[in-house]
N, C-alpha and C. Protein backbone atom coordinates (compact mmCIF):
# COMPACT_ATOMS: atom_id res chain seq x y z
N UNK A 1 -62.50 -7.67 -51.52
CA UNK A 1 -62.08 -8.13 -50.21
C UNK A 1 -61.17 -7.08 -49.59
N UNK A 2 -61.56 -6.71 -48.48
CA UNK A 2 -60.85 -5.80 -47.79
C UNK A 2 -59.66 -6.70 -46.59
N UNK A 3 -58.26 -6.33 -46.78
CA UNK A 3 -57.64 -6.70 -45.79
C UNK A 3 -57.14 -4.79 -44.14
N UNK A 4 -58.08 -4.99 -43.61
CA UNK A 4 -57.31 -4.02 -42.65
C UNK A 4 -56.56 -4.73 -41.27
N UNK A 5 -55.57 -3.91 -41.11
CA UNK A 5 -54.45 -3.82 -39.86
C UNK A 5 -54.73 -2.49 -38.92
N UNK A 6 -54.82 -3.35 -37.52
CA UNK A 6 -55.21 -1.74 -36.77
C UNK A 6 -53.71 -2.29 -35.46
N UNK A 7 -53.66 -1.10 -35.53
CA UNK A 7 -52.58 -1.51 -34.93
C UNK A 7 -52.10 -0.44 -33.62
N UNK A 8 -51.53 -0.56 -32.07
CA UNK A 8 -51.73 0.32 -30.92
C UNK A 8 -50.83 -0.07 -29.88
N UNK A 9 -50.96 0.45 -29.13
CA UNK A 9 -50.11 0.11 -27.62
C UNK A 9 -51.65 -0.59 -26.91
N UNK A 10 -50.57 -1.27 -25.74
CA UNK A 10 -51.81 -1.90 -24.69
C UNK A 10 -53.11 -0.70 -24.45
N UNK A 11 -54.15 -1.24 -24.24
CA UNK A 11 -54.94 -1.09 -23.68
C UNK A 11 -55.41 0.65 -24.67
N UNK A 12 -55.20 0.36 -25.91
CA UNK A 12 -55.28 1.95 -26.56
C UNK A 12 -57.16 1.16 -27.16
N UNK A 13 -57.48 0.34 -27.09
CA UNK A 13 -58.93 0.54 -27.73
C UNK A 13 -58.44 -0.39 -29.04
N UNK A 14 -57.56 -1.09 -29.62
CA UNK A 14 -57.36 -1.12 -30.94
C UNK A 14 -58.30 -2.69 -31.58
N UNK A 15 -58.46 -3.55 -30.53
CA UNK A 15 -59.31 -4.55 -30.36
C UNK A 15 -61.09 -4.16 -30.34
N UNK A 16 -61.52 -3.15 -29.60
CA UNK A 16 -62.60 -2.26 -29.85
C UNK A 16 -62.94 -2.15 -30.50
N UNK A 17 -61.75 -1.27 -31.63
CA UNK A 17 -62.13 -0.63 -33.03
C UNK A 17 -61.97 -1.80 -34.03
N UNK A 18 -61.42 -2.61 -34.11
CA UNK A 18 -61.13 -4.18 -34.85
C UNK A 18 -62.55 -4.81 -35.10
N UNK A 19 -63.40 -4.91 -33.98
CA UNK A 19 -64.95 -5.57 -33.51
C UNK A 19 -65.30 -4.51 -34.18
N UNK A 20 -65.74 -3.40 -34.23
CA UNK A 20 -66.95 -2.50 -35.15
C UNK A 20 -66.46 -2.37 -36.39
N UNK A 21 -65.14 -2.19 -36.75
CA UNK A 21 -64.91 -2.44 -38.42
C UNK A 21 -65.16 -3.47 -39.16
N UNK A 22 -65.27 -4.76 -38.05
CA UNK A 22 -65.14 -6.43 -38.69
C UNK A 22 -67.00 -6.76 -38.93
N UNK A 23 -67.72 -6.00 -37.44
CA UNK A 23 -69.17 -5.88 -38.12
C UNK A 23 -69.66 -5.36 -38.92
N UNK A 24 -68.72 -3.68 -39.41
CA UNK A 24 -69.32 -3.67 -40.67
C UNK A 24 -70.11 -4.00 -41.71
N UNK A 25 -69.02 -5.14 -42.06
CA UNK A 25 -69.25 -5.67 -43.05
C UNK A 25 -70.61 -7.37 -42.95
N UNK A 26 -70.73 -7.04 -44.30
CA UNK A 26 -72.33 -8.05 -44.32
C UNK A 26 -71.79 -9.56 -43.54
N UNK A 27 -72.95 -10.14 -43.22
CA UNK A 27 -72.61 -11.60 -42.79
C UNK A 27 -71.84 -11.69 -41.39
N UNK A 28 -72.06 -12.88 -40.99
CA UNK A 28 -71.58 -13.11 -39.50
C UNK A 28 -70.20 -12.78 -39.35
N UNK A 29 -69.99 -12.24 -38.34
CA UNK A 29 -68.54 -11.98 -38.12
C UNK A 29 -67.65 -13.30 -37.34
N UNK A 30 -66.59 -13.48 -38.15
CA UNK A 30 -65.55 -14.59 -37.42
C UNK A 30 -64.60 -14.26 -36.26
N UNK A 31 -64.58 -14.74 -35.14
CA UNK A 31 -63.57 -14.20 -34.28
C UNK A 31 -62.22 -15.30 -34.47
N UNK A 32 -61.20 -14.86 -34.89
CA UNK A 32 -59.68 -15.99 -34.88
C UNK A 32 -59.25 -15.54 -33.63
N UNK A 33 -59.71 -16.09 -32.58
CA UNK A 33 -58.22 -15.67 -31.50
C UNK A 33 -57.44 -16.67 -31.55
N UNK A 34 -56.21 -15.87 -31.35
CA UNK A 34 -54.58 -16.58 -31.28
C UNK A 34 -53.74 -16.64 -29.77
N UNK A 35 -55.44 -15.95 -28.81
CA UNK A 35 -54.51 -16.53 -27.49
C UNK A 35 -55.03 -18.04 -26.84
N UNK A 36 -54.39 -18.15 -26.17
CA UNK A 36 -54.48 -19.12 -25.11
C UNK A 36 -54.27 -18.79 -23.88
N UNK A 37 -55.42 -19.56 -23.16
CA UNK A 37 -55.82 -19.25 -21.67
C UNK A 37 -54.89 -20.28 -21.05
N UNK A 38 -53.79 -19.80 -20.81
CA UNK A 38 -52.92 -20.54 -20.12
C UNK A 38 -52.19 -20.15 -18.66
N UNK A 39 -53.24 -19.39 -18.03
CA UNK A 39 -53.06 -18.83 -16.50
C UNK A 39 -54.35 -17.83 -16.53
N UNK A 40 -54.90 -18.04 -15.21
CA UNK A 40 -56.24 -17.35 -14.86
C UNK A 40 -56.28 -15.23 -15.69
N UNK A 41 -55.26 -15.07 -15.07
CA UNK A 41 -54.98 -13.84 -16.04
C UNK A 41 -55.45 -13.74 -17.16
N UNK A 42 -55.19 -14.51 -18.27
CA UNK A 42 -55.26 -14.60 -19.22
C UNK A 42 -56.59 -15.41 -20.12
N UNK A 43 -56.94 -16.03 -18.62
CA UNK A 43 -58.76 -16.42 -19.07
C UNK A 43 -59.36 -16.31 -18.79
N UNK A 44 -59.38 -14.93 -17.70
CA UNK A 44 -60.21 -13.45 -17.47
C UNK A 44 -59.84 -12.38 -18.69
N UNK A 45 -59.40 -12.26 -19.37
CA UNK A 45 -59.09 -11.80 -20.34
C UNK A 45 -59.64 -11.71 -21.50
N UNK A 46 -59.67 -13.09 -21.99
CA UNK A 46 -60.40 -13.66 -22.68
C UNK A 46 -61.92 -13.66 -22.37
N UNK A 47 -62.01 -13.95 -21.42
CA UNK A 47 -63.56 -13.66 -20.98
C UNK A 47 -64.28 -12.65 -20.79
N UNK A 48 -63.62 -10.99 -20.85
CA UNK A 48 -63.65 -10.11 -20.93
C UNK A 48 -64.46 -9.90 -22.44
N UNK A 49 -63.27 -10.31 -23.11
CA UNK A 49 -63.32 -9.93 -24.66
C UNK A 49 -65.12 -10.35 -25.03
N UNK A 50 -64.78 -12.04 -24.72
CA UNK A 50 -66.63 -12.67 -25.16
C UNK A 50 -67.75 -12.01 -25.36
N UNK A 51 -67.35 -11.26 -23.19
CA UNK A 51 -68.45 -10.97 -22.93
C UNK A 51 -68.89 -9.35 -23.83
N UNK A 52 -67.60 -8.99 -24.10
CA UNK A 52 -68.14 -7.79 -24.68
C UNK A 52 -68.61 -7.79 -26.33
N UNK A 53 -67.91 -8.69 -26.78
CA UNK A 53 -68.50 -9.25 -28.24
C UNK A 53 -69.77 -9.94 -27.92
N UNK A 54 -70.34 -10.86 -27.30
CA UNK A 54 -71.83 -10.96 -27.40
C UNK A 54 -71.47 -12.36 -27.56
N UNK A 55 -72.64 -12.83 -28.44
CA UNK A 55 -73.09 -14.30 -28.95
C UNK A 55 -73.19 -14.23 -30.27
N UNK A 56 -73.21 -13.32 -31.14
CA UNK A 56 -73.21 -12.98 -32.68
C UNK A 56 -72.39 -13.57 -33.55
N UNK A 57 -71.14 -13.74 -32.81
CA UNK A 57 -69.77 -14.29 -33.72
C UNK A 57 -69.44 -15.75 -33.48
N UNK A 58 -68.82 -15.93 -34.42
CA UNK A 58 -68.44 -17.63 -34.79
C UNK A 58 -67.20 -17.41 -34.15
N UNK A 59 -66.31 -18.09 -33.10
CA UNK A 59 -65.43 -18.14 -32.66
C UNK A 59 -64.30 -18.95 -33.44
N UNK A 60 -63.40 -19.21 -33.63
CA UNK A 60 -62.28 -19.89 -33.30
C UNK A 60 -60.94 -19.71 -32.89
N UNK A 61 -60.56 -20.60 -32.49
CA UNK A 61 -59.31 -20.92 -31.42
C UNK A 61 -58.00 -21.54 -32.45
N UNK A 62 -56.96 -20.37 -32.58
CA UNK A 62 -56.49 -20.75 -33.85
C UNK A 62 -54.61 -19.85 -33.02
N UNK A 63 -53.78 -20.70 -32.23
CA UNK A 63 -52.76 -20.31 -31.67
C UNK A 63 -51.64 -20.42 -32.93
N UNK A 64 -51.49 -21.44 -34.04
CA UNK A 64 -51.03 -21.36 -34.48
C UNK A 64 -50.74 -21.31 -36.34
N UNK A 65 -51.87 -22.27 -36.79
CA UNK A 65 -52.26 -22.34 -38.09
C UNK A 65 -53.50 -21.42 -38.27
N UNK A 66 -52.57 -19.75 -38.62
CA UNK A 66 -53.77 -19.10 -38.84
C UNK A 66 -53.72 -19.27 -40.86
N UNK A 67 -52.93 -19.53 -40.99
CA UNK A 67 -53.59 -19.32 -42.91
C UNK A 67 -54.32 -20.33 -43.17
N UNK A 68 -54.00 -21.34 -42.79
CA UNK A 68 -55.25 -22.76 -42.29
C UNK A 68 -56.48 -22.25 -42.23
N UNK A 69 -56.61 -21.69 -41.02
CA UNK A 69 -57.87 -20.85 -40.74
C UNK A 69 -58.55 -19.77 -41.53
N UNK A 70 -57.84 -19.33 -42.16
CA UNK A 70 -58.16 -18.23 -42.94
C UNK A 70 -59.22 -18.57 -44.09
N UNK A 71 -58.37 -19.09 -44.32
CA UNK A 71 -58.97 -20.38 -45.72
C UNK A 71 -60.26 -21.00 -45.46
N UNK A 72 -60.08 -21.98 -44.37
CA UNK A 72 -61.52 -22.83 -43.88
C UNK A 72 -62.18 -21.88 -43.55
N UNK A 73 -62.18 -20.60 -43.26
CA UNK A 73 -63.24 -19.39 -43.19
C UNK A 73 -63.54 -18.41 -44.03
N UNK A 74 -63.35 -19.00 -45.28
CA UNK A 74 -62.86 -17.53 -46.38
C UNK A 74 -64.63 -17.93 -47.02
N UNK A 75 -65.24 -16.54 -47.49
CA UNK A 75 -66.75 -16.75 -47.96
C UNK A 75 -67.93 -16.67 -47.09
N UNK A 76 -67.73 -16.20 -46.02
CA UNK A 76 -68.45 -16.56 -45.31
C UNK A 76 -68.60 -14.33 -44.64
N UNK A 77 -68.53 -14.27 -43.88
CA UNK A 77 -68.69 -12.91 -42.84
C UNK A 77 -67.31 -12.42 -42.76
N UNK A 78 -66.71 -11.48 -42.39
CA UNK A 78 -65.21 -10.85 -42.31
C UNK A 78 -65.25 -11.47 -41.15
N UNK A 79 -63.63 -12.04 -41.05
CA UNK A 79 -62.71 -12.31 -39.53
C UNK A 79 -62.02 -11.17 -39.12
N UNK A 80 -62.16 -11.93 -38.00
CA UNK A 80 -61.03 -10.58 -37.01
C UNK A 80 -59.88 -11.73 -36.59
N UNK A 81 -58.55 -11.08 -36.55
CA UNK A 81 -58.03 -11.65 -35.88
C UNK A 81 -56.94 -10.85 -34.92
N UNK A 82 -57.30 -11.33 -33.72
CA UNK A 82 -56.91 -10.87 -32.51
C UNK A 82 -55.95 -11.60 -31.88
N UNK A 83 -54.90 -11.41 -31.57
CA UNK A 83 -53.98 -10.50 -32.60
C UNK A 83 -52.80 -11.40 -32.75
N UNK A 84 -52.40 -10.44 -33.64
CA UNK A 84 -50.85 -11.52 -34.37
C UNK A 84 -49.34 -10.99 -33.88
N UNK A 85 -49.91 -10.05 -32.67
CA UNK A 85 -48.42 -10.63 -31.92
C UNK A 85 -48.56 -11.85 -31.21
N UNK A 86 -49.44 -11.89 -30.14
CA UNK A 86 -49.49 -13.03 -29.55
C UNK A 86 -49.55 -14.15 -30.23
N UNK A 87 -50.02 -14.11 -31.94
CA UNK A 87 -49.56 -15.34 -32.84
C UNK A 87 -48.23 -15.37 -33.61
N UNK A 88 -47.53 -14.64 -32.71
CA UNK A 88 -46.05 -14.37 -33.51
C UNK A 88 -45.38 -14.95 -31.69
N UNK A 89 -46.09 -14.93 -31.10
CA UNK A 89 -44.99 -15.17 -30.09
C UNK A 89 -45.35 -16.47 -29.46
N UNK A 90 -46.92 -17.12 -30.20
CA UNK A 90 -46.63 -18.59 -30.54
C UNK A 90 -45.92 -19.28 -31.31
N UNK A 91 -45.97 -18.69 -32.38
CA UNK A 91 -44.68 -19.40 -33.26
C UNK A 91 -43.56 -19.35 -32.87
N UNK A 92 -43.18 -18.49 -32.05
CA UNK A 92 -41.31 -18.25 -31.31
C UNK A 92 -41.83 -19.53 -30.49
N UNK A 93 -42.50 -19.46 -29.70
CA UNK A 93 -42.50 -20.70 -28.38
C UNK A 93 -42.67 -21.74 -28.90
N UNK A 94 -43.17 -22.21 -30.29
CA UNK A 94 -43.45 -23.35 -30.44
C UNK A 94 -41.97 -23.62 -31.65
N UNK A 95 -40.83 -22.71 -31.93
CA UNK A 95 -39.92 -22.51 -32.40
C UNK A 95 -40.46 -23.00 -34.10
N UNK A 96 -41.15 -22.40 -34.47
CA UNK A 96 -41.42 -22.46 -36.12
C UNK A 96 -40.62 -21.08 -36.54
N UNK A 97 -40.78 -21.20 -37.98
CA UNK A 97 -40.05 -20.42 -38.51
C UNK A 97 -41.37 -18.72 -39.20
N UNK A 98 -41.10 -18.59 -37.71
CA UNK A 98 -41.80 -17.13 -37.67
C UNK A 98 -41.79 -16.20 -38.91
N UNK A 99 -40.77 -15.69 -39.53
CA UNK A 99 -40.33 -15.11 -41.06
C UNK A 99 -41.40 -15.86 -42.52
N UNK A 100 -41.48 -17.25 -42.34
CA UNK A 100 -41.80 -17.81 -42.91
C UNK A 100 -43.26 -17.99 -42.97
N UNK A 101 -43.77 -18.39 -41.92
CA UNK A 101 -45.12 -18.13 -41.23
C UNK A 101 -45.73 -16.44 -41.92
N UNK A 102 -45.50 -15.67 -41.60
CA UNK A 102 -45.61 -13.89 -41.90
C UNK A 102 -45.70 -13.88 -43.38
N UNK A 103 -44.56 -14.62 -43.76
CA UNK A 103 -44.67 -14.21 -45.36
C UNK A 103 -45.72 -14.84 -46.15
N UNK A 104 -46.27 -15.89 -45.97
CA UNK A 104 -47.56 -17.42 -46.35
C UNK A 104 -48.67 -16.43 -45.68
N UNK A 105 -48.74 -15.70 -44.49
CA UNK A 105 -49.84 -15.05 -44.55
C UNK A 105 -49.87 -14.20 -45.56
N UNK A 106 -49.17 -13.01 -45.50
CA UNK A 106 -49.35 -11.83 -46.46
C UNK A 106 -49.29 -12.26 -47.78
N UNK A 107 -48.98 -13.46 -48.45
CA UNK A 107 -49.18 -13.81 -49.69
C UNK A 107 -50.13 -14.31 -49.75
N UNK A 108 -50.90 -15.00 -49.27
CA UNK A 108 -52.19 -15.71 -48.95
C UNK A 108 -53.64 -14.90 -48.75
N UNK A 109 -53.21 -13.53 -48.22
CA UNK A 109 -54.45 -12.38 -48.09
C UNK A 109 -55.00 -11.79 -49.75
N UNK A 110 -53.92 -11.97 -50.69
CA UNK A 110 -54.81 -10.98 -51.70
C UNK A 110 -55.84 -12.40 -52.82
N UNK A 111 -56.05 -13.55 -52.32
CA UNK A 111 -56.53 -14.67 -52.36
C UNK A 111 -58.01 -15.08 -51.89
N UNK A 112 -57.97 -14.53 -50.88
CA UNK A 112 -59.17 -14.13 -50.14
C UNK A 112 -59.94 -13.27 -50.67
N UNK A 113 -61.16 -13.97 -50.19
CA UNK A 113 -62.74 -13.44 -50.72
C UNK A 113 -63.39 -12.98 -49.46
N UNK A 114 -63.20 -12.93 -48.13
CA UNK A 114 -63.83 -12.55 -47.23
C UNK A 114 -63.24 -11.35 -46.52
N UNK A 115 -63.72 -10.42 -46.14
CA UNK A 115 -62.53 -9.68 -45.59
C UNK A 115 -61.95 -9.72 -44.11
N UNK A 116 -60.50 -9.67 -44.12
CA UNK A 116 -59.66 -9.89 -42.53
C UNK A 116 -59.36 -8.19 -41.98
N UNK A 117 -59.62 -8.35 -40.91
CA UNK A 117 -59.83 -7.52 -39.80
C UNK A 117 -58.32 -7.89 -38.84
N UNK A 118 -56.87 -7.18 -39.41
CA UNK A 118 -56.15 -7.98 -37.91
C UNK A 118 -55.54 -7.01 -36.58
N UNK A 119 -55.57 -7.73 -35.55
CA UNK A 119 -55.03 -6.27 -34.87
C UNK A 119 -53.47 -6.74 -34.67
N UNK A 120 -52.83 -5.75 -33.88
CA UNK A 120 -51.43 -6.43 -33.62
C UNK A 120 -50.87 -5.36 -32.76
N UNK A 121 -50.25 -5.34 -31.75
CA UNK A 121 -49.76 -4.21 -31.33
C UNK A 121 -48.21 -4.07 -31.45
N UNK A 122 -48.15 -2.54 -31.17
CA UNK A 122 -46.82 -1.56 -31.53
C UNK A 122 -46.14 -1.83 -30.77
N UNK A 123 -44.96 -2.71 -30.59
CA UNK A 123 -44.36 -2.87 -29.47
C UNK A 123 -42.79 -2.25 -29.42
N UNK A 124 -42.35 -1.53 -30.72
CA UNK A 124 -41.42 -1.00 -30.99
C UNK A 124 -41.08 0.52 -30.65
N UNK A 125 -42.06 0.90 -29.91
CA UNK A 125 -42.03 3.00 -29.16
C UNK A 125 -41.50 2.50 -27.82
N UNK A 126 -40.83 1.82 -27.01
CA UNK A 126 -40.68 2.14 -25.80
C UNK A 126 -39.29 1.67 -25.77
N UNK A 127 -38.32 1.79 -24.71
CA UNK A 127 -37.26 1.60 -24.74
C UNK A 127 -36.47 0.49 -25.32
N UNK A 128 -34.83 0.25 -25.53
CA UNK A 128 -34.74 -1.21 -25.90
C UNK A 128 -34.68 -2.47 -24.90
N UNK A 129 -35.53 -3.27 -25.39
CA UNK A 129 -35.54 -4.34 -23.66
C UNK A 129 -33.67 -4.72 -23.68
N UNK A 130 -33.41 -5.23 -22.10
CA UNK A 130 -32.52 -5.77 -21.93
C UNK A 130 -32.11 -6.64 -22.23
N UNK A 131 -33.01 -7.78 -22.51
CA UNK A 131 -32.16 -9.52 -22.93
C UNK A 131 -32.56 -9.55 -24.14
N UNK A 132 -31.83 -10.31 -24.57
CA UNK A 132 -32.04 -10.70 -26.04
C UNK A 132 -33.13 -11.53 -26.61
N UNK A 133 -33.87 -12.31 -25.84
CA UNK A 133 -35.27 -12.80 -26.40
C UNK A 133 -36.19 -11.51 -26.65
N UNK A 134 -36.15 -10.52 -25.67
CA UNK A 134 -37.25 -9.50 -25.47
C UNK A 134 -37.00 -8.78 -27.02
N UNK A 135 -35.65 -8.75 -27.25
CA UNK A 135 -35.30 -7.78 -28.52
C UNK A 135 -35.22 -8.91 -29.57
N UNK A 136 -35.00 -9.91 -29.75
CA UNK A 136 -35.63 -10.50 -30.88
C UNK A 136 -37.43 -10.52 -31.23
N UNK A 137 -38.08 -10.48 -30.35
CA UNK A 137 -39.92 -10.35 -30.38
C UNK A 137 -39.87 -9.19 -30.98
N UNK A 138 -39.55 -7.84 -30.08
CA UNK A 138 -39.77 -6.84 -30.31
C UNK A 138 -39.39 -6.58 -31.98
N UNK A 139 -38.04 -7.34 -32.81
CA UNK A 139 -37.59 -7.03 -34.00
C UNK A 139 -38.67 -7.66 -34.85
N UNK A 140 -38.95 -8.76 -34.31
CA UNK A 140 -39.99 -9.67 -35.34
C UNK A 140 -41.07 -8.98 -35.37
N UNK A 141 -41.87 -8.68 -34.50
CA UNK A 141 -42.96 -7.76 -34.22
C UNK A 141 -42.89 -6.76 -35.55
N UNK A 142 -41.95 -6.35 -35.64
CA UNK A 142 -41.64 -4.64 -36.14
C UNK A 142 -41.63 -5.27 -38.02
N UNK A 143 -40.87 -6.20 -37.83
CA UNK A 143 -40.97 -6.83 -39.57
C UNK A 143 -42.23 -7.40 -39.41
N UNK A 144 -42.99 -8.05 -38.65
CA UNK A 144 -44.48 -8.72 -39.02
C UNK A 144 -45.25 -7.75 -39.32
N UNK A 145 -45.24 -6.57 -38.39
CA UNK A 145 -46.35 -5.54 -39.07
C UNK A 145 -45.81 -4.53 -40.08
N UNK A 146 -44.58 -4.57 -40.24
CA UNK A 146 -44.37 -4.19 -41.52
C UNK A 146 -44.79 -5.04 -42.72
N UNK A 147 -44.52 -6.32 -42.76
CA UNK A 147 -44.98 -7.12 -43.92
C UNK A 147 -46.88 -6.50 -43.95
N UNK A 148 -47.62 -7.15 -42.82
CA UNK A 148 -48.70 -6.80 -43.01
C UNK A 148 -49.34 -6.03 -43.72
N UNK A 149 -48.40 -4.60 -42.92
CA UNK A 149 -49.17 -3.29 -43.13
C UNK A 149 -48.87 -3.20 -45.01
N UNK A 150 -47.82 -3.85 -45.15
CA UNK A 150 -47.74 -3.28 -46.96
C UNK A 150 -48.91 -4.44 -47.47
N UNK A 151 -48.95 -5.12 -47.18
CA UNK A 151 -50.07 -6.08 -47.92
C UNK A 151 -51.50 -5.80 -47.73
N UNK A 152 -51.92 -4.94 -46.64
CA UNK A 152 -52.98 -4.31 -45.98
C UNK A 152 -53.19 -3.54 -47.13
N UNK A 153 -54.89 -3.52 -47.76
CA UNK A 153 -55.83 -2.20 -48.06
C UNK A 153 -55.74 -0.63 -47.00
N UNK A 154 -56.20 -1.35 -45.72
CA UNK A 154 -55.84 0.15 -45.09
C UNK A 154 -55.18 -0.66 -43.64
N UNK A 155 -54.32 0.51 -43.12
CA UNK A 155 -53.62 0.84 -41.84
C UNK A 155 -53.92 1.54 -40.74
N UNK A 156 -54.61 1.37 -39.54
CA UNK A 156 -55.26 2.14 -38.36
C UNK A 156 -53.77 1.94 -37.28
N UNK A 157 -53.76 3.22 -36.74
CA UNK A 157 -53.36 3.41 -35.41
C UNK A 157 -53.64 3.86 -34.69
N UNK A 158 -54.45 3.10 -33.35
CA UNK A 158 -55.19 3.63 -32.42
C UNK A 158 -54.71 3.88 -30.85
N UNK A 159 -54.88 5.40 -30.65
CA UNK A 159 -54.04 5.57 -29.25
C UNK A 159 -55.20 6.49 -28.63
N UNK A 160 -55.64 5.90 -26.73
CA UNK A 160 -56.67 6.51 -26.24
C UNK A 160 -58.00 6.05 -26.77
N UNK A 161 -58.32 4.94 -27.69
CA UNK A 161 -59.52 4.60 -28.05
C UNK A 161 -59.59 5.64 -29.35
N UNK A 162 -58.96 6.35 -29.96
CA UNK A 162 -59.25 6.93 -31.22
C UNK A 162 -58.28 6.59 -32.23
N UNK A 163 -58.88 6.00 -33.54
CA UNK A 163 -58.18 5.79 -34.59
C UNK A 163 -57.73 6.78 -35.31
N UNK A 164 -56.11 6.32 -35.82
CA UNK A 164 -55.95 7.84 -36.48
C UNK A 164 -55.79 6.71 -38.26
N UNK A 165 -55.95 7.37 -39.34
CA UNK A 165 -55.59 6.27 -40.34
C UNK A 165 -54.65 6.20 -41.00
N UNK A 166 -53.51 5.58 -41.24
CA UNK A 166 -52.30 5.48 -42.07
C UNK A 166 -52.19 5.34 -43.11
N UNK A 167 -53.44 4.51 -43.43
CA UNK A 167 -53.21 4.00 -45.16
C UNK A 167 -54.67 3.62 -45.76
């Protein structure tokens, strides 16, 4: 079982490269998204994504119980899951214990028989935000894909649509 983390700034391709690594592999591919269409923005967005993935993949809609999900999909085709900031910044909004959440995943991946595909982006290269919610995300962010990335088989960072590999 392969666990990879690809990981990027907005709009670097890292969701792109997530979809052709996750087909790879044999068997139907699972899509976990962790957003929610909760303003037109955001479900043009989503609809973006669909249309460019096709009809091939098994969807699910998974904002907050992703090791839940993981599980009820384990054996089957590699998942992708897209992505686990925006499932890190459901757990802040829905005030769970984010730390806790992160750690039940990454202990829960070397368990798995199917392989996970996750993306997540870099949100820690640009200045420090001003208020203090922005810099608590940004800190959690930075420990979530650190936990990941050590529990991860391999590590992608993709900037401009090209992967470079970390691990």
């Amino acid at each position: 079982m392969a666990v990879i983390l690809i990981t990027g700034g907005a709009r670097s391709g890292k969701s792109k490269r997530a979809e052709t690594r996750t087909c790879a592999f044999p068997g139907r591919p699972v899509y976990v998204a962790t957003a929610e269409a909760l303003d037109t923005e955001m479900d043009a967005r989503i609809a973006r994504h669909r249309a460019r993935r096709g009809t091939d993949w098994i969807e699910r809609e998974v904002p907050l119980d992703l090791v839940p999900a993981l599980v009820a999909t384990d054996g089957g085709g590699a998942r992708l899951v897209d992505c686990l900031t925006l499932w890190l910044s459901n757990l802040m909004h829905a005030e769970r214990d984010w730390d806790h959440e992160v750690t039940e995943l990454a202990a829960a991946l070397p368990r798995l028989k199917s392989p996970v595909v996750f993306v997540t982006n870099e949100v820690g290269l640009g200045i420090v935000p001003d208020n203090a919610l922005a810099r608590s995300f940004r800190d959690a962010a930075g420990i979530m894909n650190q936990t990941i990335a050590a529990a991860a088989d391999e590590v992608e960072f993709v900037v401009a649509g090209l992967p470079m590999k970390l691990k």
